[in-house]
N, C-alpha and C. Protein backbone atom coordinates (compact mmCIF):
# COMPACT_ATOMS: atom_id res chain seq x y z
N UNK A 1 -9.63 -3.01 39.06
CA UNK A 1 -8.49 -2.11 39.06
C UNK A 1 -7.75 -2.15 37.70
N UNK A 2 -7.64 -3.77 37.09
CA UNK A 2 -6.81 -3.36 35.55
C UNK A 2 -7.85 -2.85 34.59
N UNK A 3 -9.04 -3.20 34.79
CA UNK A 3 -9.84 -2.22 33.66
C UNK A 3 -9.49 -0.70 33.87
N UNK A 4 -9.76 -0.44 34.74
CA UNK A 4 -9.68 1.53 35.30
C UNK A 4 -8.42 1.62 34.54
N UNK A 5 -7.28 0.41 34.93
CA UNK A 5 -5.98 1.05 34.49
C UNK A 5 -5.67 0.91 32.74
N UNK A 6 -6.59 -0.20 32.33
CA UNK A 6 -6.50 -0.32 30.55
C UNK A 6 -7.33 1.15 30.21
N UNK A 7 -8.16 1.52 31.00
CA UNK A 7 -9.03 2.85 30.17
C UNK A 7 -8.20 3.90 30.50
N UNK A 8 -7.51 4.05 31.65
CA UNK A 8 -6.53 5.32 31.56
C UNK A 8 -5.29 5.10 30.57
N UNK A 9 -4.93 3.90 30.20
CA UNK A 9 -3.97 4.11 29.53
C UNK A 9 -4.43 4.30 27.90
N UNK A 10 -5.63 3.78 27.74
CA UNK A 10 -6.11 4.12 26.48
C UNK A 10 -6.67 5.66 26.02
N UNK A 11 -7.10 6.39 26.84
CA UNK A 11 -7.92 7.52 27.27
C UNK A 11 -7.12 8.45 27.17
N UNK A 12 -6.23 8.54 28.11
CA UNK A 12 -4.97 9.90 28.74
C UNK A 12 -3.77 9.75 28.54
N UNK A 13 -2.72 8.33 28.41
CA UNK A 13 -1.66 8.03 28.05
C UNK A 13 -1.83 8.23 26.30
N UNK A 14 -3.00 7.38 26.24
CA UNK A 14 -2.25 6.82 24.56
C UNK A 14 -3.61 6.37 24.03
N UNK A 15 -4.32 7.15 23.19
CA UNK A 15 -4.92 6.26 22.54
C UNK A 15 -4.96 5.39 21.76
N UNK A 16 -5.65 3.88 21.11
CA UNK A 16 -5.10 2.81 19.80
C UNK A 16 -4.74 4.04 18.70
N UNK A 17 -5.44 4.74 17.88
CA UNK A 17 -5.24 5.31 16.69
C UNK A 17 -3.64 6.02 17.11
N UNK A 18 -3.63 6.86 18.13
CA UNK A 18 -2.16 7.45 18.15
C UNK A 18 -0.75 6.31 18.29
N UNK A 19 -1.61 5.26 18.97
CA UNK A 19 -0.92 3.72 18.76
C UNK A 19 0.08 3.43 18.07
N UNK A 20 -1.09 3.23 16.95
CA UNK A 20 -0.61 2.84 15.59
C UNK A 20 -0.07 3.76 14.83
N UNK A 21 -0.35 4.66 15.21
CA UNK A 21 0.52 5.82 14.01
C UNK A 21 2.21 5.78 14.58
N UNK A 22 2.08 5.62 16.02
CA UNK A 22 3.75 5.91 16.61
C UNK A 22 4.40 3.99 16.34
N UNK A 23 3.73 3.22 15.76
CA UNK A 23 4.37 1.72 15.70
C UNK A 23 4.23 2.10 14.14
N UNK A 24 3.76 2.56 13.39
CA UNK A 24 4.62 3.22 12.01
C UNK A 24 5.59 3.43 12.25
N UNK A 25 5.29 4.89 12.74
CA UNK A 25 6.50 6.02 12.78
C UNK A 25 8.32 5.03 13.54
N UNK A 26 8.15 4.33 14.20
CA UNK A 26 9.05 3.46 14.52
C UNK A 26 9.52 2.85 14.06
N UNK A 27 9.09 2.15 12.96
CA UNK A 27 9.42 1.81 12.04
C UNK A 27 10.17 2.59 10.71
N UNK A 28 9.78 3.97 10.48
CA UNK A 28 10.98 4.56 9.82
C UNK A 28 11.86 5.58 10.83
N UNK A 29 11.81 6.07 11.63
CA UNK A 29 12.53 6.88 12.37
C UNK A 29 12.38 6.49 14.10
N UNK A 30 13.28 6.65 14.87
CA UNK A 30 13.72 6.29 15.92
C UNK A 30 12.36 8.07 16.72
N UNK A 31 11.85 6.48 17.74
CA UNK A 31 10.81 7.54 18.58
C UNK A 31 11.33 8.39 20.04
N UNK A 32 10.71 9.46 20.30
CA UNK A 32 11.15 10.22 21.34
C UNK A 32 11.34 9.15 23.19
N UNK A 33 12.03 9.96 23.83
CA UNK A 33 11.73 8.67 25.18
C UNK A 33 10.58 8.74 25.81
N UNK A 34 9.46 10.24 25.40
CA UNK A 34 8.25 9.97 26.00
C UNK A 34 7.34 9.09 25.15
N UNK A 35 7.85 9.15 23.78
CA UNK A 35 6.82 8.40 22.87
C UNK A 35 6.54 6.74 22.98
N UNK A 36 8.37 6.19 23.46
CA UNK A 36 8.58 4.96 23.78
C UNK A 36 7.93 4.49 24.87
N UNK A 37 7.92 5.38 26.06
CA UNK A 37 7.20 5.35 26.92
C UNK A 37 5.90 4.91 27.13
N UNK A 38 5.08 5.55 26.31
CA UNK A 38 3.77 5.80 26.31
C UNK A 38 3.37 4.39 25.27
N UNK A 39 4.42 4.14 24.20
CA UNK A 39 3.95 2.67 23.55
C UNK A 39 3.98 1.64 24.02
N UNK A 40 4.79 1.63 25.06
CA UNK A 40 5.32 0.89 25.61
C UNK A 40 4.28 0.34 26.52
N UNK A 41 3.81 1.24 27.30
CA UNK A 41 2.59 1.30 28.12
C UNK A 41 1.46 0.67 27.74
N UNK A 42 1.01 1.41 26.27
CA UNK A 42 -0.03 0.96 25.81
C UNK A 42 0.08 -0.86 25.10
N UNK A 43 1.17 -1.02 24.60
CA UNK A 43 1.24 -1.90 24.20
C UNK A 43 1.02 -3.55 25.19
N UNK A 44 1.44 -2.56 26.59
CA UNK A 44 1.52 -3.88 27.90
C UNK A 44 0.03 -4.01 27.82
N UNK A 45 -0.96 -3.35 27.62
CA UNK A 45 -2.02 -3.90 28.08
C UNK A 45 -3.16 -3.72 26.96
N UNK A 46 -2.90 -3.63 25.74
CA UNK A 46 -3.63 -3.37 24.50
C UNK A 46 -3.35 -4.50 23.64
N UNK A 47 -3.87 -5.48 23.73
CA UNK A 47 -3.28 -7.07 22.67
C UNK A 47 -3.56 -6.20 21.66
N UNK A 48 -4.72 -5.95 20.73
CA UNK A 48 -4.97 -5.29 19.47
C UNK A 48 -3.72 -4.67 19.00
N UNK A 49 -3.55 -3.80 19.78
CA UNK A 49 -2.21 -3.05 19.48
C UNK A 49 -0.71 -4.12 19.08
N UNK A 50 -0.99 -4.89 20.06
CA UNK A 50 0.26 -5.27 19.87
C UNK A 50 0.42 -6.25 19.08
N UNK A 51 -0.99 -7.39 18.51
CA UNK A 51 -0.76 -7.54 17.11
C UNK A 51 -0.52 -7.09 16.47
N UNK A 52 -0.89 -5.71 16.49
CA UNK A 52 -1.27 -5.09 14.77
C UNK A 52 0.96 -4.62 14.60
N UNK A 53 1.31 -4.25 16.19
CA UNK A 53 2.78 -4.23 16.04
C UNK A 53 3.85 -5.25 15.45
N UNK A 54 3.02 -6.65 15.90
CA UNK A 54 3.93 -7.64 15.02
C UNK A 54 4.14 -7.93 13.84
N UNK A 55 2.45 -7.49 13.26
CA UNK A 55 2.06 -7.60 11.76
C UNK A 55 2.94 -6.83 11.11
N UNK A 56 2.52 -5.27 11.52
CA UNK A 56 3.65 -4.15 10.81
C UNK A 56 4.69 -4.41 10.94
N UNK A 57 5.63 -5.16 12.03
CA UNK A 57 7.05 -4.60 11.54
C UNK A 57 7.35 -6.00 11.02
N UNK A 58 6.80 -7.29 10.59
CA UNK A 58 6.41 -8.41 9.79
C UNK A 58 6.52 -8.38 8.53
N UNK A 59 5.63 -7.30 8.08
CA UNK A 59 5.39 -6.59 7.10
C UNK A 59 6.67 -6.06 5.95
N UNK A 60 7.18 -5.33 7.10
CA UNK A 60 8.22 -4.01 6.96
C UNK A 60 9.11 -5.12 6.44
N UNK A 61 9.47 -5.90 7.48
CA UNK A 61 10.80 -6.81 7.19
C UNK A 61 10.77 -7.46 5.77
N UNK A 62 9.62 -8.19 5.89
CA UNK A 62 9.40 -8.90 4.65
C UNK A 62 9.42 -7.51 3.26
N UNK A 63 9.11 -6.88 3.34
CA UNK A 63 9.04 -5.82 2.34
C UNK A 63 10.39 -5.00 2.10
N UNK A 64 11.55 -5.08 3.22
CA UNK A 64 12.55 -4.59 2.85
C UNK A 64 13.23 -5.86 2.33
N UNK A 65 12.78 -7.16 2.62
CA UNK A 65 13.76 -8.08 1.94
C UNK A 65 13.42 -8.71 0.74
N UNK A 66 12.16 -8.17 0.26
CA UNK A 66 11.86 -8.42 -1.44
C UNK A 66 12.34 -7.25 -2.01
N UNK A 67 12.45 -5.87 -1.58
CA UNK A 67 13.09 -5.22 -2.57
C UNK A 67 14.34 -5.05 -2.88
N UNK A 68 15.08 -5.46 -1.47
CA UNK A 68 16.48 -5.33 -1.63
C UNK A 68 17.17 -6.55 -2.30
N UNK A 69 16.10 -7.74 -2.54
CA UNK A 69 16.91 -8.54 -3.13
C UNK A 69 16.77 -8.53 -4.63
N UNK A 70 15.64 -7.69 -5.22
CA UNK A 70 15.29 -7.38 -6.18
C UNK A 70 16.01 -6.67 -6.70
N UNK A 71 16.41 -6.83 -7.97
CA UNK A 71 16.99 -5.34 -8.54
C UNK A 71 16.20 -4.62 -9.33
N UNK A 72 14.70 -5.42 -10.01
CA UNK A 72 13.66 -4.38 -10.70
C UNK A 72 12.79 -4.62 -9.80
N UNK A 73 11.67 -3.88 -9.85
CA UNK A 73 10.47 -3.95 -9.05
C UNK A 73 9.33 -4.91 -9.55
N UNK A 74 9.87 -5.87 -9.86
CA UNK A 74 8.38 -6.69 -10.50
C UNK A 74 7.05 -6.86 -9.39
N UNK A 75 6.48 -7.04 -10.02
CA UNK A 75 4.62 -7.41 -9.08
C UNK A 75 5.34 -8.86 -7.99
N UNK A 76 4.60 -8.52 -7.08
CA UNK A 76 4.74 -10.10 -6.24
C UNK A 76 4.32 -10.73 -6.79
N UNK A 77 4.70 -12.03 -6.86
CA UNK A 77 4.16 -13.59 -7.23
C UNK A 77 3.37 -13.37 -5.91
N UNK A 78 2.28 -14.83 -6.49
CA UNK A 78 1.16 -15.35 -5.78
C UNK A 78 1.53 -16.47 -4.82
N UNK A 79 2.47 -16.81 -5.08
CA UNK A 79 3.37 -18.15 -4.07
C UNK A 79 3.80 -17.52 -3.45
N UNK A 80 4.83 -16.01 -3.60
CA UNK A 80 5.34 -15.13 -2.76
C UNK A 80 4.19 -14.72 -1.82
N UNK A 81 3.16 -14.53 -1.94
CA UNK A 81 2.26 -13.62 -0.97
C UNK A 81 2.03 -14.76 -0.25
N UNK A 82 1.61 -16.12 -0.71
CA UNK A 82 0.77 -17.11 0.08
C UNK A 82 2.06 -17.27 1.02
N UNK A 83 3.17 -17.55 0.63
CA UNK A 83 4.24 -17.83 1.60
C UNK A 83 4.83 -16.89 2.78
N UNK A 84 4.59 -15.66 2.60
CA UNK A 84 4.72 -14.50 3.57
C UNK A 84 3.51 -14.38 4.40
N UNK A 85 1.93 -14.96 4.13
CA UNK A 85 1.07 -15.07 4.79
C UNK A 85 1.10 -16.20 6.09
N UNK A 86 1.65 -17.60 5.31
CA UNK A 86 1.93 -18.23 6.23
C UNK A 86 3.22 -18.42 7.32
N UNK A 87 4.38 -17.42 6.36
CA UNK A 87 4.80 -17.36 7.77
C UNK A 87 4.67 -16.26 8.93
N UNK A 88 3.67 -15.28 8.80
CA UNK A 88 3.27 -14.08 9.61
C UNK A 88 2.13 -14.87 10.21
N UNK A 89 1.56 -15.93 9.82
CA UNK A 89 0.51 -16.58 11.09
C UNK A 89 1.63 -16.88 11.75
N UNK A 90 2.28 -18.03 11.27
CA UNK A 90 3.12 -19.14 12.18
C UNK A 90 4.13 -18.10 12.94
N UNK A 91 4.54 -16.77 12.73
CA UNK A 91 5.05 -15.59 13.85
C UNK A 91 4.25 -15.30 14.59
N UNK A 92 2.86 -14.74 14.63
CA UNK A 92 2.56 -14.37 15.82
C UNK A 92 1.94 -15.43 16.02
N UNK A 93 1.41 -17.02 15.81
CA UNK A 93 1.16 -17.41 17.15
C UNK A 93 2.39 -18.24 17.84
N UNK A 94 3.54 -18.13 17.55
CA UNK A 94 4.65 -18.58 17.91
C UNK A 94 5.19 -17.40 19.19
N UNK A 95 4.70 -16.25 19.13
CA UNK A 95 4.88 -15.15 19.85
C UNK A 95 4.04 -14.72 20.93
N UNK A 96 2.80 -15.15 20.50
CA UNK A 96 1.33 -15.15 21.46
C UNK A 96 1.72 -15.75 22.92
């Protein structure tokens, strides 16, 4: 019965690719209540998905708080990347 119900929700609710485009889109603009809906859905029973949701808005965060603390845009350091890598493991399996 939860397979039938992971393939309808992947199939007819929501597919992964439309997924991920609406866990973007959420990330810059506020989503409709059917859109929330439907991520919402997919996300209860799509792990893939819902990594790839922690990563992105992981991502996002970390990326609005190097530029805003920046006042030029320099290249990332290599200590900067290794250090944003390890703490986006140690988030999602702290979240898992």
């Amino acid at each position: 019965m939860k397979r039938l119900l992971h393939k309808f929700i992947h199939f007819v609710i929501l597919p992964c690719n439309e997924a991920t485009f609406m866990i973007e889109k959420q990330l810059h603009s506020k989503l409709s209540l059917k859109e929330q809906l439907q991520l919402k859905a997919h996300l209860h029973l799509c792990k893939v998905c819902l990594n790839y949701s922690k990563k992105a808005f992981a991502i996002h965060q970390w990326l609005q708080k190097l530029f805003l603390n920046k006042e030029e845009h320099s290249p990332i350091k290599a200590a900067e990347m290794e250090q944003f890598k390890k703490d986006l493991k140690k988030r999602l399996h702290t979240q898992s």
